[in-house]
PDB file of N, CA and C in Angstrom:
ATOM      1  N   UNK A   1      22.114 -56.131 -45.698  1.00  0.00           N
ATOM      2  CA  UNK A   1      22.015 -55.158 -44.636  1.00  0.00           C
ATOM      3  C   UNK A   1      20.707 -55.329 -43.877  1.00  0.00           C
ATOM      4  N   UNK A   2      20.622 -54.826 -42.586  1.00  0.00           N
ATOM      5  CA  UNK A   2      19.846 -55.338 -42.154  1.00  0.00           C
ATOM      6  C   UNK A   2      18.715 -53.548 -41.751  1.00  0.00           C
ATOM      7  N   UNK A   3      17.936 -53.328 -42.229  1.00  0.00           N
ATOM      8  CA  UNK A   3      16.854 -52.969 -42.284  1.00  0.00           C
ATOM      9  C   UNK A   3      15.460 -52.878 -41.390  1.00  0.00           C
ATOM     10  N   UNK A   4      15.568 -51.522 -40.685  1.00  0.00           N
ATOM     11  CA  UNK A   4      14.433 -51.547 -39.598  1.00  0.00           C
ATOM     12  C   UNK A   4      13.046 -51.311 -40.140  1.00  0.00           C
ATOM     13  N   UNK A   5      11.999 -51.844 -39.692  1.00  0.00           N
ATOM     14  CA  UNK A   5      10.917 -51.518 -39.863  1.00  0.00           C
ATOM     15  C   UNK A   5      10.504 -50.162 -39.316  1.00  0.00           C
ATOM     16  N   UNK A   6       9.375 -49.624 -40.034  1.00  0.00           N
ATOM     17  CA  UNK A   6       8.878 -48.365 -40.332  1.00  0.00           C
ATOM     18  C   UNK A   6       7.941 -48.597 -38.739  1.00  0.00           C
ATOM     19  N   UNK A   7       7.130 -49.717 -38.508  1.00  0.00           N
ATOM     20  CA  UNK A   7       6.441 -49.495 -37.102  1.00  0.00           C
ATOM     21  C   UNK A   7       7.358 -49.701 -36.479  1.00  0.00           C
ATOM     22  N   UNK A   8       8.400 -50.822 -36.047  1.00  0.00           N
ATOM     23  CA  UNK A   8       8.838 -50.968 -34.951  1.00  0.00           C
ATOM     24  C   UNK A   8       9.880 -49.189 -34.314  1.00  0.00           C
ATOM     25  N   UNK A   9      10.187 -48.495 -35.642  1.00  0.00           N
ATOM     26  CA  UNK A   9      11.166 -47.565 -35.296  1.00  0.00           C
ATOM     27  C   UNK A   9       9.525 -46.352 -34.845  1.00  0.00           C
ATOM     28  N   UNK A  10       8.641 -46.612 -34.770  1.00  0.00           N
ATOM     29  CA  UNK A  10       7.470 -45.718 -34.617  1.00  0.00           C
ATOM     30  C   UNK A  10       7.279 -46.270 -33.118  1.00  0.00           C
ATOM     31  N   UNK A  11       7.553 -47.023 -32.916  1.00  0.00           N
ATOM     32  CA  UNK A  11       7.090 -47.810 -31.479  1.00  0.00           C
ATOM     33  C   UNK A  11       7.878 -47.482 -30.307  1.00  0.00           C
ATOM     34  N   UNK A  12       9.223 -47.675 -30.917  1.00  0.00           N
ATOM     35  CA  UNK A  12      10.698 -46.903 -30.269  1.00  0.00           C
ATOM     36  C   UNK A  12      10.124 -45.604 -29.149  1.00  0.00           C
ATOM     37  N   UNK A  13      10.068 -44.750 -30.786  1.00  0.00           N
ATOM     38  CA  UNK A  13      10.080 -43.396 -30.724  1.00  0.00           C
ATOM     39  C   UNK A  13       8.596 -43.030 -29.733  1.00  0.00           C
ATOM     40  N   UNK A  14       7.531 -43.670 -29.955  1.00  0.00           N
ATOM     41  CA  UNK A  14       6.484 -43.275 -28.719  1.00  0.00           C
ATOM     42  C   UNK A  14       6.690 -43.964 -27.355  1.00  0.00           C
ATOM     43  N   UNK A  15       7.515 -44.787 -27.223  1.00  0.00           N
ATOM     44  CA  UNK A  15       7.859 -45.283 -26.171  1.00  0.00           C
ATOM     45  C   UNK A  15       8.847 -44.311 -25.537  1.00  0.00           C
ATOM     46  N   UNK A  16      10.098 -43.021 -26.331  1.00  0.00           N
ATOM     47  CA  UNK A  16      10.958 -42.750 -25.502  1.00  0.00           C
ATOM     48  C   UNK A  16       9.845 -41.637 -25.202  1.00  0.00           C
ATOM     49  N   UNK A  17       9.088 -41.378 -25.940  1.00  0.00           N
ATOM     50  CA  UNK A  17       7.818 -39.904 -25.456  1.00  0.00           C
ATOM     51  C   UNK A  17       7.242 -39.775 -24.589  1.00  0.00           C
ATOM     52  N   UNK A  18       6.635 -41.233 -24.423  1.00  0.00           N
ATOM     53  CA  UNK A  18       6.021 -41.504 -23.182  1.00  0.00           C
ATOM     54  C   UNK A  18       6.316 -41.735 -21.746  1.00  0.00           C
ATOM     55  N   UNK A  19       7.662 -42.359 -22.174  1.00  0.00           N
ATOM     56  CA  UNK A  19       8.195 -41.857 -21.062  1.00  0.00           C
ATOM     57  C   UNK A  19       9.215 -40.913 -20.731  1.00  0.00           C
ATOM     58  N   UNK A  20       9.419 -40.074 -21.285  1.00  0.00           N
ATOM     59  CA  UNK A  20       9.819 -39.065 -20.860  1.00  0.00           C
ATOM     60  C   UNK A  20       8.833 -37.859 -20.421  1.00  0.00           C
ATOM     61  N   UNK A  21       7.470 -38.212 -20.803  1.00  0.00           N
ATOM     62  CA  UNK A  21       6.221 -37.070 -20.315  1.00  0.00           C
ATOM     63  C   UNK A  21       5.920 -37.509 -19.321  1.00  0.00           C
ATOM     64  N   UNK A  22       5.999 -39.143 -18.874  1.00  0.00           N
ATOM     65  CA  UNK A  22       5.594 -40.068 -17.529  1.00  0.00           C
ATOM     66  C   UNK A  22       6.676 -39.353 -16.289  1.00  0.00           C
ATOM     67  N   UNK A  23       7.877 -38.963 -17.050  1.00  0.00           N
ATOM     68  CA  UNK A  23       8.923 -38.622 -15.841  1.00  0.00           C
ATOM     69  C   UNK A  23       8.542 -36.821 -15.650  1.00  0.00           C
ATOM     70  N   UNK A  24       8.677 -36.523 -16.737  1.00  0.00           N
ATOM     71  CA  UNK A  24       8.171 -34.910 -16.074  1.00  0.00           C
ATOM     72  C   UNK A  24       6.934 -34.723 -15.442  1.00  0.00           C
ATOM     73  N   UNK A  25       5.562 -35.446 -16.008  1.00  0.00           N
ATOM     74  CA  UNK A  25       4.819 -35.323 -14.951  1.00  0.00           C
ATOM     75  C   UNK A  25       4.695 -35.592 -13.684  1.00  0.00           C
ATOM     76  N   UNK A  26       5.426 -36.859 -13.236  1.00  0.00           N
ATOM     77  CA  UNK A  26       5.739 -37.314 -11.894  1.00  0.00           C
ATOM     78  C   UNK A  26       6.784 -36.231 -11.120  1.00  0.00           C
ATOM     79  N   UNK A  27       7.066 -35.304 -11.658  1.00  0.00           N
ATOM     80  CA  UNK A  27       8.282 -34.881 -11.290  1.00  0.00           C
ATOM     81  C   UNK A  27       7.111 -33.130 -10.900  1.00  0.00           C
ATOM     82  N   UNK A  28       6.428 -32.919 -11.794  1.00  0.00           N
ATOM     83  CA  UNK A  28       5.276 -31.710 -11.745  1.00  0.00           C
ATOM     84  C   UNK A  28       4.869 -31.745 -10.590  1.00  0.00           C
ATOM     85  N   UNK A  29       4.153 -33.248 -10.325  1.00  0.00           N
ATOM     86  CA  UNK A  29       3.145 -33.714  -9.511  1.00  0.00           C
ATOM     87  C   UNK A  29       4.113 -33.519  -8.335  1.00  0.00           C
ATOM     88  N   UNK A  30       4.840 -34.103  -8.363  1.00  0.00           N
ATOM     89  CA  UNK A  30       5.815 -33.979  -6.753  1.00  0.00           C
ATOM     90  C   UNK A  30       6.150 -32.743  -6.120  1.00  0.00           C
ATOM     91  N   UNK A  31       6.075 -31.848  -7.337  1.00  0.00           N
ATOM     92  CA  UNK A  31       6.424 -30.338  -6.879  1.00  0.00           C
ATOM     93  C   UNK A  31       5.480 -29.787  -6.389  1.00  0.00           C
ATOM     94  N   UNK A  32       4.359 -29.992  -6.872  1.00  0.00           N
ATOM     95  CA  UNK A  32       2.929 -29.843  -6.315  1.00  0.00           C
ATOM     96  C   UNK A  32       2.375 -29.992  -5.237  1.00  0.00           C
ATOM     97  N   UNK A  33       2.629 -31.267  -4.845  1.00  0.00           N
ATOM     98  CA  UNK A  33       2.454 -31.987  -3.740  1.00  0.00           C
ATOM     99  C   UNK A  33       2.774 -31.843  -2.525  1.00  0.00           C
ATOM    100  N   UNK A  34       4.302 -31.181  -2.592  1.00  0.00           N
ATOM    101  CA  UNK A  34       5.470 -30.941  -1.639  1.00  0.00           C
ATOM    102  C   UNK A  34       4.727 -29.243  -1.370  1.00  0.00           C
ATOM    103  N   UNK A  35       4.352 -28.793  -0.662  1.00  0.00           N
ATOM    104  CA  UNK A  35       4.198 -27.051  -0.093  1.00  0.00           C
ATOM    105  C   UNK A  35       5.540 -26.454  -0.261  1.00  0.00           C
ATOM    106  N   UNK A  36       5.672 -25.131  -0.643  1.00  0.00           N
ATOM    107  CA  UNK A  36       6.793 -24.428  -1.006  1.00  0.00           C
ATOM    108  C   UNK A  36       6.975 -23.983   0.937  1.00  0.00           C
ATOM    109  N   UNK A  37       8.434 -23.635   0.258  1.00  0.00           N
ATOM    110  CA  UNK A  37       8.699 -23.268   1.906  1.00  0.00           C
ATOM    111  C   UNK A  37       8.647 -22.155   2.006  1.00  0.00           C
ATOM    112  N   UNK A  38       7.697 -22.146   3.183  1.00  0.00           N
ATOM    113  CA  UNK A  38       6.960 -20.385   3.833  1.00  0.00           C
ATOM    114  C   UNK A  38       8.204 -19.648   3.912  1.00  0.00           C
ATOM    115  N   UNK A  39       7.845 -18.178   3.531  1.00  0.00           N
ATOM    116  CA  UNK A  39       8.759 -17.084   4.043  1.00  0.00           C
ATOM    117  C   UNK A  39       8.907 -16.990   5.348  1.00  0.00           C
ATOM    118  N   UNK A  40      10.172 -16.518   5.420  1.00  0.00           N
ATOM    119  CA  UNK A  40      10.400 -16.025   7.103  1.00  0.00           C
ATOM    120  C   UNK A  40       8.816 -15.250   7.672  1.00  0.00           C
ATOM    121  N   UNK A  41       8.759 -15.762   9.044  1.00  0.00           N
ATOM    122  CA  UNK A  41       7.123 -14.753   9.383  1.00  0.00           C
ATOM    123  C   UNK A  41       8.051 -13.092   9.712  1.00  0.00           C
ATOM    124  N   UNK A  42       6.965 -12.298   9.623  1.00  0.00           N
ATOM    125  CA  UNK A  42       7.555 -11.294   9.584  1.00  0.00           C
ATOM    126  C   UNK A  42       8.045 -10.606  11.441  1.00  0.00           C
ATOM    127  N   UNK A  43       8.792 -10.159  11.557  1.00  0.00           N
ATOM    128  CA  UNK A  43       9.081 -10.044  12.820  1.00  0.00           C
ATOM    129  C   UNK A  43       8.080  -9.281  13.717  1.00  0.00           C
ATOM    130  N   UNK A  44       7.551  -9.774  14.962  1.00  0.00           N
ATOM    131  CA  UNK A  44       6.859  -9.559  16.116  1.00  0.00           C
ATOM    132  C   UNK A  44       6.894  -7.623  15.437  1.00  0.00           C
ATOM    133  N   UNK A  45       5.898  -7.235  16.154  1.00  0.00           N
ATOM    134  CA  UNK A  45       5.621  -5.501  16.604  1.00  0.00           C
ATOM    135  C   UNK A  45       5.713  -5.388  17.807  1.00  0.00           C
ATOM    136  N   UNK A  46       6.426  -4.579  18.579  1.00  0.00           N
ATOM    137  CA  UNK A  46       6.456  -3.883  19.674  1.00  0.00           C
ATOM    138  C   UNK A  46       5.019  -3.611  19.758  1.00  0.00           C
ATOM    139  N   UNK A  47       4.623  -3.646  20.986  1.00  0.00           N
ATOM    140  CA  UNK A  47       3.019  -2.881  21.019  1.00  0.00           C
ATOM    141  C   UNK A  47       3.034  -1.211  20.853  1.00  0.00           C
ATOM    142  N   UNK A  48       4.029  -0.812  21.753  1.00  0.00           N
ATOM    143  CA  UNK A  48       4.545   0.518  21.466  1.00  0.00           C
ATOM    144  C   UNK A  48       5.105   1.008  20.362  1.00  0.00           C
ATOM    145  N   UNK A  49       4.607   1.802  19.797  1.00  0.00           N
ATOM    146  CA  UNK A  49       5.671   2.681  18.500  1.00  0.00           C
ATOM    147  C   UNK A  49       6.630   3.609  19.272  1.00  0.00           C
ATOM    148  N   UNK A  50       7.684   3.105  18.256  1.00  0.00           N
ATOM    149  CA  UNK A  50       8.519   3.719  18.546  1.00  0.00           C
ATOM    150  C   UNK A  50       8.925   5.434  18.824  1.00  0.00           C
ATOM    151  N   UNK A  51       9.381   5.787  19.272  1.00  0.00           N
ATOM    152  CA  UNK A  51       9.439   7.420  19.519  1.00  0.00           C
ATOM    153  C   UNK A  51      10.237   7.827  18.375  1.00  0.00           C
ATOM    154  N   UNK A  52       9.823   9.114  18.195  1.00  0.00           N
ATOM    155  CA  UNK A  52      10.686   9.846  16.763  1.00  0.00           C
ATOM    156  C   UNK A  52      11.893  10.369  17.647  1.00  0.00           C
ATOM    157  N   UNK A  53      12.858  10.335  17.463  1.00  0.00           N
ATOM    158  CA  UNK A  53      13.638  11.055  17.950  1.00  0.00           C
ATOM    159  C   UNK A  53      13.543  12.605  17.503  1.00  0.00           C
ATOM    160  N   UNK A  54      14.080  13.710  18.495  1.00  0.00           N
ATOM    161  CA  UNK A  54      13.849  15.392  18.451  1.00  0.00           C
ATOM    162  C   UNK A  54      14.661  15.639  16.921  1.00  0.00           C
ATOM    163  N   UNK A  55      14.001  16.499  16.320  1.00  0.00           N
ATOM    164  CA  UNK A  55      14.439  16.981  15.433  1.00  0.00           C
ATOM    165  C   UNK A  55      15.767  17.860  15.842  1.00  0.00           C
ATOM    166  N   UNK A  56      16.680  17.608  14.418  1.00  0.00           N
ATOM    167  CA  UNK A  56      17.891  17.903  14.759  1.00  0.00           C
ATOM    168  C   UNK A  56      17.889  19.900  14.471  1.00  0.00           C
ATOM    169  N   UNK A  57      18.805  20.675  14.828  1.00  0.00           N
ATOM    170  CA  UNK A  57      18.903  21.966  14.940  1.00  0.00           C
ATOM    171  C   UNK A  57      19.162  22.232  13.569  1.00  0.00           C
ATOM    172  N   UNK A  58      19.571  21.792  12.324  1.00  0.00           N
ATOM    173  CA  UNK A  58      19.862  22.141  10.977  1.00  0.00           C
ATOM    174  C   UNK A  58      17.858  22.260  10.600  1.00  0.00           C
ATOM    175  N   UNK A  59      17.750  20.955  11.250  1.00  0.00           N
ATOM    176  CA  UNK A  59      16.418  20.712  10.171  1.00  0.00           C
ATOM    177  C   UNK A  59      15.553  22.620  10.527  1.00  0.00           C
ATOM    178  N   UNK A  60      15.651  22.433  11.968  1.00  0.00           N
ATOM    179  CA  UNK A  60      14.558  23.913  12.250  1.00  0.00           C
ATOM    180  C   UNK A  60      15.360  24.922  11.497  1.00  0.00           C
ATOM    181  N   UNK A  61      16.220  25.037  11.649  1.00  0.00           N
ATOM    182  CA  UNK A  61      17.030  26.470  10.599  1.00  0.00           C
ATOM    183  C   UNK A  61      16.696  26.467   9.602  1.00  0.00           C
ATOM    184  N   UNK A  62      15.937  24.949   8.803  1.00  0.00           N
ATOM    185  CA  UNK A  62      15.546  25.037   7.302  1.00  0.00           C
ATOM    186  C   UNK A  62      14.090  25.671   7.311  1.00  0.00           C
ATOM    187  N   UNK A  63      13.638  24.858   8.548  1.00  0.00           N
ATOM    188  CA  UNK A  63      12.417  25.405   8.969  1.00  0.00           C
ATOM    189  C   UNK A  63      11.611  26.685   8.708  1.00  0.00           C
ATOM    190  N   UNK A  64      12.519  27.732   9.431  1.00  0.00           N
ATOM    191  CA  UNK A  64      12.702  28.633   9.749  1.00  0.00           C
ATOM    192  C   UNK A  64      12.720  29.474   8.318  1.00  0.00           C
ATOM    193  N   UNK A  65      13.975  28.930   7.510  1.00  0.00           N
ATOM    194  CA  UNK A  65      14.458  30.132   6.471  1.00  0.00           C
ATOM    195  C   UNK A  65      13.150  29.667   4.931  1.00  0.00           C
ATOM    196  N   UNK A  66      12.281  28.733   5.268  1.00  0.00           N
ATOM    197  CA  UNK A  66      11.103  28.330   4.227  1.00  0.00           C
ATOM    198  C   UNK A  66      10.255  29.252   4.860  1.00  0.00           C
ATOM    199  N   UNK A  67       9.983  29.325   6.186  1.00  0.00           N
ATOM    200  CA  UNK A  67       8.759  29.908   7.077  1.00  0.00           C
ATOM    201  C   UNK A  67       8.586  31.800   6.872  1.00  0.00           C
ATOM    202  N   UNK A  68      10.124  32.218   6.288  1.00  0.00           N
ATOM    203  CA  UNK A  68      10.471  33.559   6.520  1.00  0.00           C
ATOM    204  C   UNK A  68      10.309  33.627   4.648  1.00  0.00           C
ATOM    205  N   UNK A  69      10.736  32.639   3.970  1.00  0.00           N
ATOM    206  CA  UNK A  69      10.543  33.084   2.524  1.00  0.00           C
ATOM    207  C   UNK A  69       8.980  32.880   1.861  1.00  0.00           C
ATOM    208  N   UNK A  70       8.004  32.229   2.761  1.00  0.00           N
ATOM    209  CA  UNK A  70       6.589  32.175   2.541  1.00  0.00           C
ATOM    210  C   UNK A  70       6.334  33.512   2.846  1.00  0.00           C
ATOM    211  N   UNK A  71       6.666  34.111   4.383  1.00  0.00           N
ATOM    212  CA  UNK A  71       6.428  35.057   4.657  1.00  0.00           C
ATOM    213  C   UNK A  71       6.460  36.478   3.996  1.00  0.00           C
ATOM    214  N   UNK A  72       7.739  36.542   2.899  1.00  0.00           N
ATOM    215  CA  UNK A  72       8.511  37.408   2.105  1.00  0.00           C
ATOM    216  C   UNK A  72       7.664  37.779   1.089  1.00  0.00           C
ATOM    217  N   UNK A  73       7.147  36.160   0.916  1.00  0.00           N
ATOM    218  CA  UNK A  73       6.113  36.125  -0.843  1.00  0.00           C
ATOM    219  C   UNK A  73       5.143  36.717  -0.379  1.00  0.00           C
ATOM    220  N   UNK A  74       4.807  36.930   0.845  1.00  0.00           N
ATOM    221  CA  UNK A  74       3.002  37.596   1.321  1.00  0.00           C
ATOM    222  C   UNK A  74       2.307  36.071   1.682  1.00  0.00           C
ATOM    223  N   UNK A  75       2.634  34.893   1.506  1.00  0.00           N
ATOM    224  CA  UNK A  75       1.495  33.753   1.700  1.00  0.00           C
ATOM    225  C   UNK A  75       1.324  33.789   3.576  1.00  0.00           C
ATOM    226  N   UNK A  76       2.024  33.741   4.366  1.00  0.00           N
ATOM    227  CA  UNK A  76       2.382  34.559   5.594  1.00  0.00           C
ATOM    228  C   UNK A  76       1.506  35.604   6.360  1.00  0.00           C
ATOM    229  N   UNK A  77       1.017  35.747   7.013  1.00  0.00           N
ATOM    230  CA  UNK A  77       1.023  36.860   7.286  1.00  0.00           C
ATOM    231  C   UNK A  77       1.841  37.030   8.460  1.00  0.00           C
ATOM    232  N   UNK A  78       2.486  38.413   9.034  1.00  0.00           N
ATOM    233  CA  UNK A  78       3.006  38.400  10.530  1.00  0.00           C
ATOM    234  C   UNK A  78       2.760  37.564  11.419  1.00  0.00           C
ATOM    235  N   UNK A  79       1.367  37.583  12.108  1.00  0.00           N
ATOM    236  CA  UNK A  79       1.005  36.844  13.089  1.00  0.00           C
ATOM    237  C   UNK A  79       1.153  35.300  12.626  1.00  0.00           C
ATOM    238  N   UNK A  80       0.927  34.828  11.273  1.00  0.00           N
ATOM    239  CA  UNK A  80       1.037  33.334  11.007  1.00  0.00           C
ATOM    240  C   UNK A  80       2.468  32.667  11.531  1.00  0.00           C
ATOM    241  N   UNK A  81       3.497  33.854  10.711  1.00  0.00           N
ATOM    242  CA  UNK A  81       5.089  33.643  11.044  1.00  0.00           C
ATOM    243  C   UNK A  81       5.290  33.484  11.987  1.00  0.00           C
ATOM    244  N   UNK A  82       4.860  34.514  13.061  1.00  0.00           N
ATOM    245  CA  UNK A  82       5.070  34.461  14.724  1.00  0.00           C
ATOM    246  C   UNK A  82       4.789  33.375  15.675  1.00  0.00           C
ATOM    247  N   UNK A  83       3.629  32.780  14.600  1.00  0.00           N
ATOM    248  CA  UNK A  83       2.655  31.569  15.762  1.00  0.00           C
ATOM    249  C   UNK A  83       4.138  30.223  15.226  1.00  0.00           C
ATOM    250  N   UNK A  84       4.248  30.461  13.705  1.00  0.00           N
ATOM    251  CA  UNK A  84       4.707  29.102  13.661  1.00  0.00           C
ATOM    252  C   UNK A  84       6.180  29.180  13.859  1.00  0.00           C
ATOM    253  N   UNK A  85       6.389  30.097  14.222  1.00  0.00           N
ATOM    254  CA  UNK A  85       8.135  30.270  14.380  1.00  0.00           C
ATOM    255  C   UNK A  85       8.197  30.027  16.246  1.00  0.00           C
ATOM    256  N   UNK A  86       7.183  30.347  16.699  1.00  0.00           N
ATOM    257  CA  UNK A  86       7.379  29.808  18.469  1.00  0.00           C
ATOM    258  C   UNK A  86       7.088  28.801  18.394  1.00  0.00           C
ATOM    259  N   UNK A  87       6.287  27.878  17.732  1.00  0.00           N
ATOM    260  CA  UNK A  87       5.764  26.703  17.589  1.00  0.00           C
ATOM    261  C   UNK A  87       6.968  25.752  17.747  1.00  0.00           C
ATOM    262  N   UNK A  88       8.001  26.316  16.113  1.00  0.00           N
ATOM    263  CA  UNK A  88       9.556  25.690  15.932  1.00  0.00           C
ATOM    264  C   UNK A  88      10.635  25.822  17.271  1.00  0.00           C
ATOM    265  N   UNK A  89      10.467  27.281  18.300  1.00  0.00           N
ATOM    266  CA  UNK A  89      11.524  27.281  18.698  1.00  0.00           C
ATOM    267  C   UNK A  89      11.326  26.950  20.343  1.00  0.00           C
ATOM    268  N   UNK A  90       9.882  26.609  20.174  1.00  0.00           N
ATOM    269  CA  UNK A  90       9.584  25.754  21.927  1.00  0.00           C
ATOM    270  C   UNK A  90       9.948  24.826  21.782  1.00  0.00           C
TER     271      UNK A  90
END
């Protein structure tokens, strides 16, 4: 039978090591090398901001029924209610 030697099967074996660390590093290095591809840039700004659109008629009715239950608790006073309830309904 024919019988391998103890170095030559040692020689093999650092040879498939070496190169297989020769190929992943070349393969590291290339990734490296290459710049990742930039994100989209982010889209232009209007110079102008945009306008809020008017608050809708539910929202002031909520407005309103928080503005009257502050008022209820005493945190309120009359005149506070009055200022901020014309405030809501100009």
């Amino acid at each position: 039978m024919f019988r391998r030697r103890p170095l030559a099967r040692m020689a093999v074996r650092t040879t498939v090591v070496a190169g297989t660390a020769a190929a992943v590093g070349a393969r590291a290095g290339a990734r490296a090398a290459t710049p990742a591809p930039a994100a989209a840039p982010p889209a232009p700004q209007s110079a102008e901001p945009a306008a809020a659109p008017p608050p809708a008629a539910p929202d002031v009715i909520d407005q309103l029924t928080k503005l009257a239950a502050l008022k209820a608790s005493g945190v309120l006073t009359d005149a506070e209610f009055e200022a901020q309830k014309s405030k809501l309904l100009a």
